[in-house]
N, C-alpha and C. Protein backbone atom coordinates (compact mmCIF):
# COMPACT_ATOMS: atom_id res chain seq x y z
N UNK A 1 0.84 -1.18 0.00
CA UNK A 1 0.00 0.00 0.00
C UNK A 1 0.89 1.24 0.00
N UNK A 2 0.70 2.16 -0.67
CA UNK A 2 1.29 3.35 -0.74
C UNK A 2 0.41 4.33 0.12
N UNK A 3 1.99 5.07 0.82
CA UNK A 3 1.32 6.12 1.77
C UNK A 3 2.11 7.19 2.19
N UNK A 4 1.13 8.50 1.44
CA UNK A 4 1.68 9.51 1.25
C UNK A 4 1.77 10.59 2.41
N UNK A 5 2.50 11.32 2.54
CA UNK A 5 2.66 11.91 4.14
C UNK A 5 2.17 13.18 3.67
N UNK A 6 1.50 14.13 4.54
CA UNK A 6 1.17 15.43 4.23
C UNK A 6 1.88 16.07 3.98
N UNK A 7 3.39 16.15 4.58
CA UNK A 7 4.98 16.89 4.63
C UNK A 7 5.19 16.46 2.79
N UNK A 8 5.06 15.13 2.15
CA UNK A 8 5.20 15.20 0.95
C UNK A 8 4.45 15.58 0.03
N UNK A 9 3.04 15.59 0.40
CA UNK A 9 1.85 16.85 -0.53
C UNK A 9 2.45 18.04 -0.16
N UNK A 10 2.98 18.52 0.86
CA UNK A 10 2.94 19.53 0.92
C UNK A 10 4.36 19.96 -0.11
N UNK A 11 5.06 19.09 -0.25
CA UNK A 11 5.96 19.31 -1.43
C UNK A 11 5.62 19.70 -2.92
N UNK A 12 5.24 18.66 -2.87
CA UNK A 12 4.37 18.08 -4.44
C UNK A 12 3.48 19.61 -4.74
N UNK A 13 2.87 20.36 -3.64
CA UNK A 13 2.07 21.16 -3.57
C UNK A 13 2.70 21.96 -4.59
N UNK A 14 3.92 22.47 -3.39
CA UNK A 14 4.73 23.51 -3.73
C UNK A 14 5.55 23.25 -5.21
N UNK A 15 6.10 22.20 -5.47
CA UNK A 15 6.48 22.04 -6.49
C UNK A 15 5.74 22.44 -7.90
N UNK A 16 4.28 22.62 -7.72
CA UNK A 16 3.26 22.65 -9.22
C UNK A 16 3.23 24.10 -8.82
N UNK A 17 2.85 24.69 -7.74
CA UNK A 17 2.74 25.99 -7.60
C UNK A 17 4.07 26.81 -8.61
N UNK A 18 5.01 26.54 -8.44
CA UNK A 18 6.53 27.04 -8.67
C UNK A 18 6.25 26.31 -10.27
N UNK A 19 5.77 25.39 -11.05
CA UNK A 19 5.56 25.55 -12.01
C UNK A 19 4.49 26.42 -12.65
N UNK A 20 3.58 25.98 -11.97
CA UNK A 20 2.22 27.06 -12.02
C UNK A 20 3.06 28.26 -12.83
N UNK A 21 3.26 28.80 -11.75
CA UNK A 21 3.97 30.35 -11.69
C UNK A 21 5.11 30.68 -13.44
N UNK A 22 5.79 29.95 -13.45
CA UNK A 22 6.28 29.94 -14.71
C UNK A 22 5.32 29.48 -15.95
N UNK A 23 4.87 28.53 -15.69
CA UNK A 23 3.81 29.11 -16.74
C UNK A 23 2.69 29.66 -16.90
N UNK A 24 2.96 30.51 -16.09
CA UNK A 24 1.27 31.56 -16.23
C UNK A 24 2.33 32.98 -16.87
N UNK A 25 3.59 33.08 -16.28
CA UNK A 25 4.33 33.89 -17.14
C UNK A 25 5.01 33.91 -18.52
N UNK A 26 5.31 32.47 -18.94
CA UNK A 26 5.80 32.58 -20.36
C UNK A 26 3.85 32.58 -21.07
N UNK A 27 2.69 32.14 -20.44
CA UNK A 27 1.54 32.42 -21.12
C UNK A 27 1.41 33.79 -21.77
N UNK A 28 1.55 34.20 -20.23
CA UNK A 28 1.16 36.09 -20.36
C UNK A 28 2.31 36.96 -20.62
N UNK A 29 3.15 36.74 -21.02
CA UNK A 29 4.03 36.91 -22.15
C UNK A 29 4.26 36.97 -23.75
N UNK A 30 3.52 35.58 -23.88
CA UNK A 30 2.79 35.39 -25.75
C UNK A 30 1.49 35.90 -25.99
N UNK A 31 0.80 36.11 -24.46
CA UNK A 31 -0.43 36.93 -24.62
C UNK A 31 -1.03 38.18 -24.96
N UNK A 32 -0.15 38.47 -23.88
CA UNK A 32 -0.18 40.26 -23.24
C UNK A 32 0.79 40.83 -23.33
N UNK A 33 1.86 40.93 -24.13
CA UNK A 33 3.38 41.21 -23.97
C UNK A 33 3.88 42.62 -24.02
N UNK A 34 2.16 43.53 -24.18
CA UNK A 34 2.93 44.69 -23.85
C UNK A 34 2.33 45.12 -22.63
N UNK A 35 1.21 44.84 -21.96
CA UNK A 35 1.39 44.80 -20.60
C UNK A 35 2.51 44.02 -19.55
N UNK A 36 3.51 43.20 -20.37
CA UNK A 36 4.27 42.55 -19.32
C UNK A 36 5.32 43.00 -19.60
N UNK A 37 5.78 43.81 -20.50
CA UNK A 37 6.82 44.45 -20.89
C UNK A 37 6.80 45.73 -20.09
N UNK A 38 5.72 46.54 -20.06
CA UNK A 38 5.52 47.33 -18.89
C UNK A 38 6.10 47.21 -17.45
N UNK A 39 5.89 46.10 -17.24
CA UNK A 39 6.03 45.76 -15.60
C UNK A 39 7.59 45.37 -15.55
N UNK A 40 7.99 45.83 -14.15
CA UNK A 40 9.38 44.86 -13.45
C UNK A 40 8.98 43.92 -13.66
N UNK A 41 10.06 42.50 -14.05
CA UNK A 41 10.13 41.36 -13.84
C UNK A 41 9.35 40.88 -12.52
N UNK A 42 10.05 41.05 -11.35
CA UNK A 42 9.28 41.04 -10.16
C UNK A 42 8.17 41.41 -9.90
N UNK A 43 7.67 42.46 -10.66
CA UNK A 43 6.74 43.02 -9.80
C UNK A 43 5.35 42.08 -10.86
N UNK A 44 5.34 41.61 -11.79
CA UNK A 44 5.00 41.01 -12.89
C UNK A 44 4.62 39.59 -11.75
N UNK A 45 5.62 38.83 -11.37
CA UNK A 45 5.74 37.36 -11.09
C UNK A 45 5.29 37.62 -9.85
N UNK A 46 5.15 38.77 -8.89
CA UNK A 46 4.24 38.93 -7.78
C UNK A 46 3.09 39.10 -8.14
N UNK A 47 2.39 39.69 -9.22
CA UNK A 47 1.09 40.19 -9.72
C UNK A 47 0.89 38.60 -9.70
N UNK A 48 1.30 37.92 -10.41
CA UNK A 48 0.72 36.09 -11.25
C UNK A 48 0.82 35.59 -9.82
N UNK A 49 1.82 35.92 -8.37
CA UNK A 49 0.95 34.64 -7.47
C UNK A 49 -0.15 35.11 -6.99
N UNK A 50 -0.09 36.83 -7.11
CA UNK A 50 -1.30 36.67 -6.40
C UNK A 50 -2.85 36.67 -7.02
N UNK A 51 -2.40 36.75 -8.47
CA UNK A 51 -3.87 36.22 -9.24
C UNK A 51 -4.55 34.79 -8.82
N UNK A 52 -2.99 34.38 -8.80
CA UNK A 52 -3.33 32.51 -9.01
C UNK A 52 -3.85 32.12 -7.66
N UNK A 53 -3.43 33.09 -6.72
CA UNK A 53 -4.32 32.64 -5.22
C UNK A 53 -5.86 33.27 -4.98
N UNK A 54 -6.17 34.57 -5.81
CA UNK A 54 -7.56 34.85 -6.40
C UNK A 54 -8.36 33.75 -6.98
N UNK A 55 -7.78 33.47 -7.81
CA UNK A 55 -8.29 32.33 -8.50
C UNK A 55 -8.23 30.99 -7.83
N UNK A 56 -7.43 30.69 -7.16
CA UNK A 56 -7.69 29.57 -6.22
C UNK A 56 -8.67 29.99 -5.72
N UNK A 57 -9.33 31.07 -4.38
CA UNK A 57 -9.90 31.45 -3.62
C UNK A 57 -11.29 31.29 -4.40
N UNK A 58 -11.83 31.62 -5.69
CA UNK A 58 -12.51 31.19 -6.24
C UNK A 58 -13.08 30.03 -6.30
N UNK A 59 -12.22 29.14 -5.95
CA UNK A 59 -12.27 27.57 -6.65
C UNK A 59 -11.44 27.22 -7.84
N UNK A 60 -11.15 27.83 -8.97
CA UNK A 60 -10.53 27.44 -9.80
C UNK A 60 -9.19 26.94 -9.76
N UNK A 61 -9.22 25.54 -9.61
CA UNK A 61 -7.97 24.80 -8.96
C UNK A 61 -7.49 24.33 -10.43
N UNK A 62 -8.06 23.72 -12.11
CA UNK A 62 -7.41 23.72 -12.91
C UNK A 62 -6.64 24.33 -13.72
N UNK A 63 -5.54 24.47 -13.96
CA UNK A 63 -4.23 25.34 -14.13
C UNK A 63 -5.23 25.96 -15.22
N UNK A 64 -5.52 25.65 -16.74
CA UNK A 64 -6.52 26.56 -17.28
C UNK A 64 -7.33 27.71 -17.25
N UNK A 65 -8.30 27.39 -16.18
CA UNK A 65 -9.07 28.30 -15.48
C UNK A 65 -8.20 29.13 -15.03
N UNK A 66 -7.54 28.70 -13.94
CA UNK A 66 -6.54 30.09 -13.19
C UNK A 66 -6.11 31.07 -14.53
N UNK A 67 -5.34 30.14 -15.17
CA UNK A 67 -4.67 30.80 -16.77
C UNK A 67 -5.62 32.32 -17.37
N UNK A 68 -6.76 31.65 -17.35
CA UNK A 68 -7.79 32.31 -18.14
C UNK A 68 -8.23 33.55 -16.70
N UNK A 69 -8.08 33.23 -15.26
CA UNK A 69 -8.77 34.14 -14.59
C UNK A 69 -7.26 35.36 -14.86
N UNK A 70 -5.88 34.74 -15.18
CA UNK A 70 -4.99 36.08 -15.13
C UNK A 70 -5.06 36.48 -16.51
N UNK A 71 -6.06 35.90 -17.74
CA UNK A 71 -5.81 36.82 -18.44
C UNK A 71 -6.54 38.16 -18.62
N UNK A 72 -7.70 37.59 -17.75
CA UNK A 72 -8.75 38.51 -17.51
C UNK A 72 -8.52 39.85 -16.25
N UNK A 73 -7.74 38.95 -15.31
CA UNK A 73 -7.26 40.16 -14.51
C UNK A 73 -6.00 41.08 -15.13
N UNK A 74 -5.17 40.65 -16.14
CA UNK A 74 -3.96 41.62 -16.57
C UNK A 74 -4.91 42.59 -17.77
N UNK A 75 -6.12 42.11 -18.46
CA UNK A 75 -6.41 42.79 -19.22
C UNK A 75 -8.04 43.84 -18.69
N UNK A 76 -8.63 43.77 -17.65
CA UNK A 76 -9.27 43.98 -16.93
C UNK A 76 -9.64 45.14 -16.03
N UNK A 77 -7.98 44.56 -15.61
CA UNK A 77 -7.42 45.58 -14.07
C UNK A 77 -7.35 43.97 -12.80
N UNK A 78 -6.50 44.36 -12.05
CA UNK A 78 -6.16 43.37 -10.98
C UNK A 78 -7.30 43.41 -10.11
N UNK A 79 -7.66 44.27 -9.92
CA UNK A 79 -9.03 44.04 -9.10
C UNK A 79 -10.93 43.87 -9.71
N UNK A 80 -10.55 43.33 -10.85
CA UNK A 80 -11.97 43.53 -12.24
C UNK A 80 -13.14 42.93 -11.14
N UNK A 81 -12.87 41.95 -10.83
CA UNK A 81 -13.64 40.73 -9.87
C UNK A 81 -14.59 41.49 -8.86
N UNK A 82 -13.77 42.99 -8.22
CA UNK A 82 -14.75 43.69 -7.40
C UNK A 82 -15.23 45.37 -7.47
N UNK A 83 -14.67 45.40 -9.18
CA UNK A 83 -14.73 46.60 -9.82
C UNK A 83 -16.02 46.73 -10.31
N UNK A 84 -16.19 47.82 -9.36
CA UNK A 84 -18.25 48.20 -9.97
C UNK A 84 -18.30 48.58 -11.42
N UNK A 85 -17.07 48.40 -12.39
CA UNK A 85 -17.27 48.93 -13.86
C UNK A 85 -17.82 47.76 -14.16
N UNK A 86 -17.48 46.40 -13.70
CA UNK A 86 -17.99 45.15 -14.34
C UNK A 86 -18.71 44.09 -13.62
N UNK A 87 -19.89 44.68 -12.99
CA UNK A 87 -21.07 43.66 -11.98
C UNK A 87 -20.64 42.57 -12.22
N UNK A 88 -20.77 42.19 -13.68
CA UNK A 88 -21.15 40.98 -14.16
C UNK A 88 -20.03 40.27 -13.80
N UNK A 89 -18.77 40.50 -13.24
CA UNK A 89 -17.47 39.48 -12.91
C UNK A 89 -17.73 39.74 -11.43
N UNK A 90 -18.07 40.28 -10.64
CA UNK A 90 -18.45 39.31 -9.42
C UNK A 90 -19.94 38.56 -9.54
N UNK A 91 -20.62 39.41 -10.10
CA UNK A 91 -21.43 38.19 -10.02
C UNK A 91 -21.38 36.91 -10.70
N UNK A 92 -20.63 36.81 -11.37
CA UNK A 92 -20.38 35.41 -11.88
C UNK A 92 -19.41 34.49 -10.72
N UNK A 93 -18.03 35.06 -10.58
CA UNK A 93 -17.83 34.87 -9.57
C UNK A 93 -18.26 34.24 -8.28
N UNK A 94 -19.27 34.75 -7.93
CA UNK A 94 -20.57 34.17 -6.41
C UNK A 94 -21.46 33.59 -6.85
N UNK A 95 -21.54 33.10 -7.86
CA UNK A 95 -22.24 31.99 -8.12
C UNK A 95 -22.09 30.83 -8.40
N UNK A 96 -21.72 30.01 -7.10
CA UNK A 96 -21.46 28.85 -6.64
C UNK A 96 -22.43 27.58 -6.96
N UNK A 97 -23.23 28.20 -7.93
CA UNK A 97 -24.42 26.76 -8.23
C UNK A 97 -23.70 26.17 -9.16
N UNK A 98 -22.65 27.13 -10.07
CA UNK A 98 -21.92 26.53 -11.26
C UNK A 98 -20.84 25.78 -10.91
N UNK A 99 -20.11 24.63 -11.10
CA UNK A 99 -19.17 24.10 -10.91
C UNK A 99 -17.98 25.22 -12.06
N UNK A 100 -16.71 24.85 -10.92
CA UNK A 100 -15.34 26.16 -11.55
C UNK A 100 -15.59 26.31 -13.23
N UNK A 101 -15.46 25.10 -13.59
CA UNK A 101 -15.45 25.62 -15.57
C UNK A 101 -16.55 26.07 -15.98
N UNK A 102 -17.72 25.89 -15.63
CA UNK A 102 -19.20 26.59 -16.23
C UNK A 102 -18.80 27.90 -15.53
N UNK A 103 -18.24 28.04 -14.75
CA UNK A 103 -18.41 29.84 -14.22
C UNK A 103 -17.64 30.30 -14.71
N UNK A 104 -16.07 29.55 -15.11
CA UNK A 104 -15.09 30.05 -15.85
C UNK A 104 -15.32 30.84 -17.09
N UNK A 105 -16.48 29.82 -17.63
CA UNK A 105 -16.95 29.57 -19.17
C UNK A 105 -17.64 31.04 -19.25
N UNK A 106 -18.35 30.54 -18.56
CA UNK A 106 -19.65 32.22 -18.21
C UNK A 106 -18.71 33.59 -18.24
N UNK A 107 -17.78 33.21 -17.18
CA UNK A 107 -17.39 34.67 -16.89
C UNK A 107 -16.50 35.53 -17.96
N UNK A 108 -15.71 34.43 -18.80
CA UNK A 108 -14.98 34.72 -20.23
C UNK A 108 -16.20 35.23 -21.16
N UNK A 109 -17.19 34.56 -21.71
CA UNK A 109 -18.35 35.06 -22.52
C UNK A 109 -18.58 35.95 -22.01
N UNK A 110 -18.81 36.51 -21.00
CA UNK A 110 -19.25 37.98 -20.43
C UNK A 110 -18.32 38.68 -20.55
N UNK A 111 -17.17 38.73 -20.26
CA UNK A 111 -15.74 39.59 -20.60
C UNK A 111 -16.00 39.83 -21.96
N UNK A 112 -15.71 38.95 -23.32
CA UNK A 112 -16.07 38.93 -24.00
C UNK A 112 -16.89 39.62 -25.18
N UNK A 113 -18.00 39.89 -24.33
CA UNK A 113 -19.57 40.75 -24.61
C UNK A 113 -19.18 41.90 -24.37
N UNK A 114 -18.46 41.98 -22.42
CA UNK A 114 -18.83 43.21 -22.32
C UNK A 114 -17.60 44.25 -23.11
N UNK A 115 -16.44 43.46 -23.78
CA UNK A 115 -15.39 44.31 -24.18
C UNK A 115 -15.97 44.36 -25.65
N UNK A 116 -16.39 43.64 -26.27
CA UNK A 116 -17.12 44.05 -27.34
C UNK A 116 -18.04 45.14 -27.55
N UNK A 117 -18.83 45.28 -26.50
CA UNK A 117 -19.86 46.26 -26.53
C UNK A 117 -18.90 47.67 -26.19
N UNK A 118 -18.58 47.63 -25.50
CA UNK A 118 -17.72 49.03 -24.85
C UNK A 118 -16.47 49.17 -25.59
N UNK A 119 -15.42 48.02 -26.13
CA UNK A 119 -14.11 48.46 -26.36
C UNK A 119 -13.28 48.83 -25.66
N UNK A 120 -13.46 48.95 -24.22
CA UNK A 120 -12.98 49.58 -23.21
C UNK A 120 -12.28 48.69 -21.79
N UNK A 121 -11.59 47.70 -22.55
CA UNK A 121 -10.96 46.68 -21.52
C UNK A 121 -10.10 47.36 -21.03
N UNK A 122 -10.35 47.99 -19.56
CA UNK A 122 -8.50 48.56 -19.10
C UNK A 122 -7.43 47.50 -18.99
N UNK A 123 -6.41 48.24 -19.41
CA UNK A 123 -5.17 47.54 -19.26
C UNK A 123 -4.54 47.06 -17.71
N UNK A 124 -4.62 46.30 -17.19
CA UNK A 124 -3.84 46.40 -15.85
C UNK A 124 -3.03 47.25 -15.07
């Protein structure tokens, strides 16, 4: 029987996190590259953990989702989620009837709409 110790999840944890993190930056790099060209290096790779712990806090635990919640927060604004310009991303957000990818799904189509209609995605 195999048996895993919490001290070694808690490795394993850290280990995907620390990948996580690199690739949410070479993403938003081929993505967004002149918002990341903007930023310090550092101050860039502090913005991505603390999206990716937003997005945890959410629920969105598949690397995807997170992916997709920083592309929405670098193109957005870092705080879009509780920015009265865009109801519609917290309320998608708090609505916990959806499992993470249907809200994911939702909340991109609404980004989507609402940058279509307006044109007016702030930049981070």
């Amino acid at each position: 029987m195999l048996l895993i110790r919490d001290a070694q999840l808690a490795v394993l944890a850290m280990a995907h996190q620390a990948s996580m993190e690199s690739r949410a930056w070479e993403h938003l790099q081929r993505c967004i590259p002149s918002v990341c060209q903007a930023m310090p290096e550092e101050d860039l790779r502090r913005a991505i953990r603390w999206g990716l712990r937003r997005a945890r806090n959410y629920g969105f635990s598949a690397d995807f989702d997170q992916l997709r919640y920083l592309n929405l927060m670098f193109v957005f604004g870092f705080e879009f989620d509780v920015n009265p310009l865009y109801p519609w991303a917290g309320k998608t957000l708090a609505n916990r009837d959806l499992v993470p990818r249907a809200r994911m799904d939702l909340l991109m189509d609404r980004a989507m709409l609402f940058a279509s209609k307006s044109g007016t995605a702030k930049t981070a």
